[in-house]
Protein backbone atom coordinates (compact mmCIF):
# COMPACT_ATOMS: atom_id res chain seq x y z
CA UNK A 1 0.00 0.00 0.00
CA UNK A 2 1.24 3.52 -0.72
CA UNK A 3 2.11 6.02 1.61
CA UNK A 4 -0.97 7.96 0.28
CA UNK A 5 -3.45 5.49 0.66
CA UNK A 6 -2.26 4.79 4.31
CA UNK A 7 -2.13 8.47 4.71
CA UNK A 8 -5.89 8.60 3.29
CA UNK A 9 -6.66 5.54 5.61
CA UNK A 10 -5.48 7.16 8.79
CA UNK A 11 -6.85 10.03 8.35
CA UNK A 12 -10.64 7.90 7.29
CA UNK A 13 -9.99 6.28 10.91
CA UNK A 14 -9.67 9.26 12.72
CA UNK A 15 -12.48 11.36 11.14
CA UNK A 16 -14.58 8.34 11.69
CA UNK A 17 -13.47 8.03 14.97
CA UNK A 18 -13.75 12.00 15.51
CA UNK A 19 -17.41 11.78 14.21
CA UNK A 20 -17.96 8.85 16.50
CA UNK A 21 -16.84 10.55 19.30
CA UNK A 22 -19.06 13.69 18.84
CA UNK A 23 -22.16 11.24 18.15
CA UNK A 24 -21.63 9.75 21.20
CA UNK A 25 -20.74 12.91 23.42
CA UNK A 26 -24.22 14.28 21.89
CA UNK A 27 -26.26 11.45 23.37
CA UNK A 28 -24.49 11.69 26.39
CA UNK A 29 -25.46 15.31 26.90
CA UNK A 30 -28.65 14.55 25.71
CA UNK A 31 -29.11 11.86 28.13
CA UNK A 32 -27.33 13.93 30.44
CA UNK A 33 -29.69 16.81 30.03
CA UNK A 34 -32.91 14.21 29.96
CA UNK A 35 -32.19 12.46 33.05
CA UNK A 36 -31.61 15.80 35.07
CA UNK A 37 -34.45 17.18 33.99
CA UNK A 38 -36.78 13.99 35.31
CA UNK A 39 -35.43 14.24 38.80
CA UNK A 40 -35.52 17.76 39.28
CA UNK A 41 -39.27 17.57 37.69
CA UNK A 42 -39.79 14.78 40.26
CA UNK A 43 -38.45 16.01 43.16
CA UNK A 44 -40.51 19.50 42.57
CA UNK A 45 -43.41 17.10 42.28
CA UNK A 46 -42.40 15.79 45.73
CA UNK A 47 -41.58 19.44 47.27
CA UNK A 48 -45.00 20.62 46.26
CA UNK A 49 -46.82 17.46 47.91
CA UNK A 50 -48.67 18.94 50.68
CA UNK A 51 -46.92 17.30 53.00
CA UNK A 52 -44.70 18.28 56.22
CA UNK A 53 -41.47 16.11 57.11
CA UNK A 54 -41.85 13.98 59.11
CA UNK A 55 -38.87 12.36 61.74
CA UNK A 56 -37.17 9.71 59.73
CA UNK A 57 -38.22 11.19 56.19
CA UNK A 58 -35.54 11.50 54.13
CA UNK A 59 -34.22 15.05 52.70
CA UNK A 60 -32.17 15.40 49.62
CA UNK A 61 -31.23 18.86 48.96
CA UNK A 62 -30.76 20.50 45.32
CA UNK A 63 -29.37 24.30 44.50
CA UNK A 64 -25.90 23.42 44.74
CA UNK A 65 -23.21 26.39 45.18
CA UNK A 66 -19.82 26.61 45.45
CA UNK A 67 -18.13 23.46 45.85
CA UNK A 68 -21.16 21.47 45.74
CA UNK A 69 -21.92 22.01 42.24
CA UNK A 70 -19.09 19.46 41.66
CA UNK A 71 -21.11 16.64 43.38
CA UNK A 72 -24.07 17.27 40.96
CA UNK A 73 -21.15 17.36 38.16
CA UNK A 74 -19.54 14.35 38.67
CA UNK A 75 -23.06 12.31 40.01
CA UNK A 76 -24.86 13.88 37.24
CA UNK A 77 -27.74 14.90 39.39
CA UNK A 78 -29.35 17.90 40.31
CA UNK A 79 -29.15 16.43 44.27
CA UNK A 80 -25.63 16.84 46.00
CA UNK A 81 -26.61 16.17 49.66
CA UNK A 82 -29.13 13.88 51.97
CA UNK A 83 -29.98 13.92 55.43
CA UNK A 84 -32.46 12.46 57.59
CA UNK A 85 -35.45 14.97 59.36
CA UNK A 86 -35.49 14.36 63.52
CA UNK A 87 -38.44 16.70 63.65
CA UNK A 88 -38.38 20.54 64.83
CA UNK A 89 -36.58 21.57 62.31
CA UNK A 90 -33.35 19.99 62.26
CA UNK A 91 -31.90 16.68 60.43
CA UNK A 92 -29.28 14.51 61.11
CA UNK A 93 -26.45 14.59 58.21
CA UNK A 94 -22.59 14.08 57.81
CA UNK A 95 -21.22 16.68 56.86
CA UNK A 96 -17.05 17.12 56.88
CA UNK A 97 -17.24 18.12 60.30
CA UNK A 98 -18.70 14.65 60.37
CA UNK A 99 -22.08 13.80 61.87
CA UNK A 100 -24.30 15.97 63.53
CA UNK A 101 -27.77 17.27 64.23
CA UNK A 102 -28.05 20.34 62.66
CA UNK A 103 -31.04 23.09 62.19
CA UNK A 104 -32.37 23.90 58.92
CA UNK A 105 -33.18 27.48 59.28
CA UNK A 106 -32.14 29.16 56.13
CA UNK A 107 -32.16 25.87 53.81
CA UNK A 108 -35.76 25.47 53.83
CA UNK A 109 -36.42 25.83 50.14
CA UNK A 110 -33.09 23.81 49.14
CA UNK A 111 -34.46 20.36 49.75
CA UNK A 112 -37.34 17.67 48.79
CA UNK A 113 -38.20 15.44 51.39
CA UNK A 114 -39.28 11.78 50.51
CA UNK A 115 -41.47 9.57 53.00
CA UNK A 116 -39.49 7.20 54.82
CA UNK A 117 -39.81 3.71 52.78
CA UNK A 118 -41.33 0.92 54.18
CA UNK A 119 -42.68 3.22 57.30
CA UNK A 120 -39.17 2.44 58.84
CA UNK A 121 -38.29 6.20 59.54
CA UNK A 122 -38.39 6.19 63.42
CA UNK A 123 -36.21 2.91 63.03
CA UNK A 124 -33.53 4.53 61.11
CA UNK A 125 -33.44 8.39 63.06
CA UNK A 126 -32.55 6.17 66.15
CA UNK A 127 -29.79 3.98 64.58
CA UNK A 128 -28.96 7.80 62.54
CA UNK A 129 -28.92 9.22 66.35
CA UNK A 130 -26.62 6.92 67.62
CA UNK A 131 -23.84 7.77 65.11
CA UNK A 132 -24.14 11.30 66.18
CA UNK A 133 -20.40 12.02 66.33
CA UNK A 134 -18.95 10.12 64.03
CA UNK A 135 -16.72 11.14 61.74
CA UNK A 136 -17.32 12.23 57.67
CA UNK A 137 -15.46 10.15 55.33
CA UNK A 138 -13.30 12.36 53.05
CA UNK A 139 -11.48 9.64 51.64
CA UNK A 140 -14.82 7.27 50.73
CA UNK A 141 -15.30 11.00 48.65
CA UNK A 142 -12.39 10.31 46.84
CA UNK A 143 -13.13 6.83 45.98
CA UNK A 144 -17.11 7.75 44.55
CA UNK A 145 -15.45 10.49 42.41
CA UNK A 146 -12.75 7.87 41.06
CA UNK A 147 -15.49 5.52 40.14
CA UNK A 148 -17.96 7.70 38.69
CA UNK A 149 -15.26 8.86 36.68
CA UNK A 150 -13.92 5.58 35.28
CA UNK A 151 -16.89 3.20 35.35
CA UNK A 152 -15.33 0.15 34.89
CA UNK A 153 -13.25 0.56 38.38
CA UNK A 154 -14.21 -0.41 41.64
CA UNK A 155 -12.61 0.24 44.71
CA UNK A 156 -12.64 -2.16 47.81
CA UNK A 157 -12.56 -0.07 50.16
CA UNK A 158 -14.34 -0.31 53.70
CA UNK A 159 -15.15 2.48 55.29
CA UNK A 160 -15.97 1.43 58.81
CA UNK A 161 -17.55 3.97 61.06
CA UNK A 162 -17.31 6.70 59.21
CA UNK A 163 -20.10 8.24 56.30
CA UNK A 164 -20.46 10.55 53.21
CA UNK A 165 -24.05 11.97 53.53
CA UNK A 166 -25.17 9.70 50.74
CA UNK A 167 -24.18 6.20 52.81
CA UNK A 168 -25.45 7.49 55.72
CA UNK A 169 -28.92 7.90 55.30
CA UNK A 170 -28.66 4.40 53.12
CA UNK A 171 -26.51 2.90 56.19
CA UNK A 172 -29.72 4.07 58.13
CA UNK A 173 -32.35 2.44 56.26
CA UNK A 174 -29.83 -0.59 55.83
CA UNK A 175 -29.53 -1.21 59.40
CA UNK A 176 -33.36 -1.47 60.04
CA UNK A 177 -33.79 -4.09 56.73
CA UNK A 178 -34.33 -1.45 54.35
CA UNK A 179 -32.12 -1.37 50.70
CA UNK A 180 -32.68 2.11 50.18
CA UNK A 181 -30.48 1.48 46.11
CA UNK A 182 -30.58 -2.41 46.16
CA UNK A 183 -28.35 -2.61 43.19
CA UNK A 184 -25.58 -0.85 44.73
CA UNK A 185 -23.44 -0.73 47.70
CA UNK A 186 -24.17 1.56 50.84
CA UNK A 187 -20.97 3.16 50.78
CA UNK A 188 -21.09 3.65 47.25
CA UNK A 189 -24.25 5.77 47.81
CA UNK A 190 -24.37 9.24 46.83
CA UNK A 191 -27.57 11.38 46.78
CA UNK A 192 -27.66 10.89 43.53
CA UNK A 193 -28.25 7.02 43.66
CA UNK A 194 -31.15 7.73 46.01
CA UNK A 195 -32.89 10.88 44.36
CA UNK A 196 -32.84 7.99 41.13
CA UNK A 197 -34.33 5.08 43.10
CA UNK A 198 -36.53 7.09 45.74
CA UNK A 199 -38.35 9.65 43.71
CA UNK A 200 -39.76 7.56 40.59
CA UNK A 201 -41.17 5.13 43.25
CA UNK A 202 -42.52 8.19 45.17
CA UNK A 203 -44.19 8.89 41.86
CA UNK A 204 -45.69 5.77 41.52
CA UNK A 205 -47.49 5.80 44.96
CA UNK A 206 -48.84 9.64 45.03
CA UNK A 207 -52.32 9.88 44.56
């Protein structure tokens, strides 16, 4: 074969592989754009249920800023945290400064809350009270972002007593014979995961 035709060949197999490329990064977005667009339309179908938290109900909180806005970016959801309500106004979440019962004042209007599955909420707020304390799991962060990025890897790695936000409200549920994302691991949970599994089945259900 002559160096021109090779020349003409390589360059075939790249534009085909450049056009593939693009084909596929457009569904992606598309998909992308599709799938965020069903879970923030579900989740304001949830907010406007009228409806008050109740203790045990599970919050997942959207409007990312700052920092967050990386969690929705490499999760691809519009959720980036989850917590679970203990009633008056405050929720139990890990946060870095690790786990705590915190108020809500000022992020009222940042989160959906979804009924407790199963009816198991009290059961869960008192395992999710005893882990008051405990510490946040920065490097468990470190190992979601790894796999979400390449989705063919997955990391052993056992967290022990310590949570993101996403495995601990799972953990939670888990505890008290609840699979909150059955297909997944609890410490693989992200909010995410459980905005994708919890709201279409909310869906279902409402009147």
């Amino acid at each position: 074969m002559s160096r021109r035709k090779v020349s003409n060949a390589v360059r075939g197999a790249f534009l085909l592989a450049l056009g593939a490329g693009l084909a596929a990064g457009y569904v992606y977005a598309r998909e992308r754009r599709r799938q965020w667009g069903r879970l923030r339309r579900l989740g304001l179908a949830v907010d406007r249920a009228p409806r008050d938290p109740q203790p045990g109900d599970i919050l997942l909180f959207h409007h990312a800023r700052g920092e967050n806005r990386l969690i929705t970016l490499f999760t691809r959801s519009p959720f980036y945290h989850a917590a679970i309500y203990a009633g008056e106004g405050h929720a139990i979440e890990s946060r870095p400064s690790g786990v705590h019962c915190n108020s809500l004042q000022g992020r009222e209007n940042d989160f959906v809350v979804v009924p407790a599955p199963e009816g198991k909420g009290a059961e869960a707020l008192a395992w999710a009270r005893t882990q008051i304390g405990a510490p946040y799991d920065n490097l468990d962060v470190l190992v979601i972002i790894l796999e979400h990025l390449f989705t063919h890897l997955h990391l052993n790695y056992a967290p022990g007593n310590k949570y993101t936000c996403g495995e601990f409200v799972a953990r939670a549920f888990a505890e008290v014979g609840v699979r909150l994302v059955p297909d997944q691991d609890v410490e693989d949970v992200v909010p995410g995961d459980l905005a994708r599994h919890l709201l279409p089945l909310y869906e279902q259900q409402a009147p």
